[in-house]
C-alpha atoms as a PDB file:
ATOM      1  CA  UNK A   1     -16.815  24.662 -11.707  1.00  0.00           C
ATOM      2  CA  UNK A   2     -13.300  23.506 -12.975  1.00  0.00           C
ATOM      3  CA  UNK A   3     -11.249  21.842 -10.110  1.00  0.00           C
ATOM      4  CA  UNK A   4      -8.513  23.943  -8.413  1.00  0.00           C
ATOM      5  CA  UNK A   5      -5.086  23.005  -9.847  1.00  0.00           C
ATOM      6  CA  UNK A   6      -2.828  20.386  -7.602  1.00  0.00           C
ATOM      7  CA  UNK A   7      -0.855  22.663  -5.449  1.00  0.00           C
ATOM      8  CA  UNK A   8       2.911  21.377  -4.339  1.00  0.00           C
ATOM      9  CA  UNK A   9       3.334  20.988  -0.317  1.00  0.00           C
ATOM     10  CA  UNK A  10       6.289  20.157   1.142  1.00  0.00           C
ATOM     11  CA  UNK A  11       6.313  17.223   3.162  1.00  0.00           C
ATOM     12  CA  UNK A  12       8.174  15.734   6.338  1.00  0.00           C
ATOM     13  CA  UNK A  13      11.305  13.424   5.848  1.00  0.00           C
ATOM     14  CA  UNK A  14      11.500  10.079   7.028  1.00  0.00           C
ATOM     15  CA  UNK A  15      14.875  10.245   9.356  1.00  0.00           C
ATOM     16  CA  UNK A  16      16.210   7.578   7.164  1.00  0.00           C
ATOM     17  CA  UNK A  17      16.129  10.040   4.586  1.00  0.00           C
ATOM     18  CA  UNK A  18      19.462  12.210   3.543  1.00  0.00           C
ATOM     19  CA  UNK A  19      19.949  14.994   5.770  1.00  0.00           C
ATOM     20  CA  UNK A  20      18.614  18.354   4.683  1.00  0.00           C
ATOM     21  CA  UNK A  21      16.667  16.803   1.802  1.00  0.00           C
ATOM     22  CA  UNK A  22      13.211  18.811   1.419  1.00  0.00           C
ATOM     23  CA  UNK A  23      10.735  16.587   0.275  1.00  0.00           C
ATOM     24  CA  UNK A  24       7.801  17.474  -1.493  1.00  0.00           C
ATOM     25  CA  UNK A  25       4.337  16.122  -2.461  1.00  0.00           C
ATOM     26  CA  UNK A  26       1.442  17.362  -4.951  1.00  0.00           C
ATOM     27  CA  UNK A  27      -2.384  17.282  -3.293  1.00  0.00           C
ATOM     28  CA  UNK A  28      -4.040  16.311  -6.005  1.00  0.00           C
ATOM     29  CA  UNK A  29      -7.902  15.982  -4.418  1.00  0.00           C
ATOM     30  CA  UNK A  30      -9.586  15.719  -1.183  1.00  0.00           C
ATOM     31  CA  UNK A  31     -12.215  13.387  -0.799  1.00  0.00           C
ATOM     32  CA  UNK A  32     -15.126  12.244   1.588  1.00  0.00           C
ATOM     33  CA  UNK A  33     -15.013   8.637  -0.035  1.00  0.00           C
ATOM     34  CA  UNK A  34     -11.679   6.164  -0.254  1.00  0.00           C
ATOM     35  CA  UNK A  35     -13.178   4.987  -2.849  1.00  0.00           C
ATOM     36  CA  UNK A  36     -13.215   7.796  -4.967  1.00  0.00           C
ATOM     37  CA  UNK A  37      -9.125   8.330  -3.818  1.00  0.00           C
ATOM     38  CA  UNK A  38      -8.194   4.916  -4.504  1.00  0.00           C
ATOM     39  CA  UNK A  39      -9.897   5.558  -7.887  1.00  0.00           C
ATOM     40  CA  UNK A  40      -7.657   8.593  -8.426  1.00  0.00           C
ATOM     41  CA  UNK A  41      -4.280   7.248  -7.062  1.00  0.00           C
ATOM     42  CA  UNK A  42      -4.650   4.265  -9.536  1.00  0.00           C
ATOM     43  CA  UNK A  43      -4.798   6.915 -12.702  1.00  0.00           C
ATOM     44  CA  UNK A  44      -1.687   8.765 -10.747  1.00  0.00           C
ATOM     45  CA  UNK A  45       0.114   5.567 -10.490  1.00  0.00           C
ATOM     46  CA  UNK A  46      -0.567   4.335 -14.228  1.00  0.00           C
ATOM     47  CA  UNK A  47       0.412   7.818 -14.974  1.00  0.00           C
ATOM     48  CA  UNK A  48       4.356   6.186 -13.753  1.00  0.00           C
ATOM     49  CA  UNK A  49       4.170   8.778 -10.728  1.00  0.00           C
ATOM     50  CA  UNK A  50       3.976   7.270  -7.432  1.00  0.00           C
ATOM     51  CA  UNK A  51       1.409   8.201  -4.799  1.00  0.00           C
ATOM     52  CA  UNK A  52      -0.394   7.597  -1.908  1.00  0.00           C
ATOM     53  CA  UNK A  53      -3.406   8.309   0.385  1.00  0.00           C
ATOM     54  CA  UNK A  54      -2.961  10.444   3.626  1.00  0.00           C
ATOM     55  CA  UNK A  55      -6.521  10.246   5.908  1.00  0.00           C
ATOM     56  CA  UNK A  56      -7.136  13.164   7.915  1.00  0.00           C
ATOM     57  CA  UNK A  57      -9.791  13.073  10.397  1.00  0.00           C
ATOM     58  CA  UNK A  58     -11.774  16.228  11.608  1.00  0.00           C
ATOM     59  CA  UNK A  59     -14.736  16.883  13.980  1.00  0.00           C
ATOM     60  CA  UNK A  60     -15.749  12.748  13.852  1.00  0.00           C
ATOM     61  CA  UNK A  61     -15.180  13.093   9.640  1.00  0.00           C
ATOM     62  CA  UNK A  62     -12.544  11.198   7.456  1.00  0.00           C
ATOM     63  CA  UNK A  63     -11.388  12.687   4.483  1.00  0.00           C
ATOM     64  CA  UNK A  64      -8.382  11.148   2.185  1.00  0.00           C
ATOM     65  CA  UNK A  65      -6.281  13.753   0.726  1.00  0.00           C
ATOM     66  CA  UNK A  66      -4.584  12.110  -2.368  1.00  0.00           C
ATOM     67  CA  UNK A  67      -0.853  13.284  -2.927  1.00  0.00           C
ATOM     68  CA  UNK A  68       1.660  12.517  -5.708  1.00  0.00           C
ATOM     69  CA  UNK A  69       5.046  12.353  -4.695  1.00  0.00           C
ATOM     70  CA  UNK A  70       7.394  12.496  -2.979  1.00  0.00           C
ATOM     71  CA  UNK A  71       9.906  14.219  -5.074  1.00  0.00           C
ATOM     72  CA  UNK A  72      13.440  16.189  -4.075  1.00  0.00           C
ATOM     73  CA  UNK A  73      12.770  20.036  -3.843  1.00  0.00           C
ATOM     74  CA  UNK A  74       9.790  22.580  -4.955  1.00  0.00           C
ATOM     75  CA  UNK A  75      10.987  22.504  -8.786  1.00  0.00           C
ATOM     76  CA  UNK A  76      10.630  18.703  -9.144  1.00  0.00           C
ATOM     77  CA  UNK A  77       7.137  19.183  -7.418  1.00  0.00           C
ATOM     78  CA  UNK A  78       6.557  21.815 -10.136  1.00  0.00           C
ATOM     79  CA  UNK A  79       7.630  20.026 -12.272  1.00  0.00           C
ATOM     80  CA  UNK A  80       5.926  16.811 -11.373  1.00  0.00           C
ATOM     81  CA  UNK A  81       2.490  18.765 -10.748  1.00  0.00           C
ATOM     82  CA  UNK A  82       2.393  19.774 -14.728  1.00  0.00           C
ATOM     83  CA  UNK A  83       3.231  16.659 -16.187  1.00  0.00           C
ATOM     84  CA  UNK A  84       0.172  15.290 -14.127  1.00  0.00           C
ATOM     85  CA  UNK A  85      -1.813  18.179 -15.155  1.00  0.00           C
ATOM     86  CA  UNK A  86      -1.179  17.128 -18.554  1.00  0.00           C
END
């Protein structure tokens, strides 16, 4: 079964950030393992695109969602979601 394709999501702003700047983030995968999202986040990051690793914890399970990002606006996370497709 091919794996779904990244889907942009926007994601909050630091206050620091510039006001009214909508940030926005790629989930690439969703894993049970850090591991296997550390393993992932290092191709992202050799890929030039920076990353990280967002654990969400649900009914006593971790999982570590790995995101690309963050980029300014839902046409550079377009944007940034193809090239990584690629």
């Amino acid at each position: 079964k091919p794996a779904p394709s990244p889907k942009p999501v926007p994601t909050p702003v630091p206050a620091a950030a510039t006001p009214g700047a909508e940030q926005w983030t790629v989930q690439l995968g969703s894993f049970a393992s850090r591991t296997n999202a550390e393993s992932l986040l290092a191709r992202v990051k050799a890929s030039g695109a920076g990353g990280f690793i967002l654990p969400l914890t649900d009914g006593g399970k971790t999982s570590y969602r790995v995101r690309a990002g963050p980029v300014a606006g839902r046409g550079a996370a377009d944007r940034l979601r193809q090239d990584l497709e690629r």
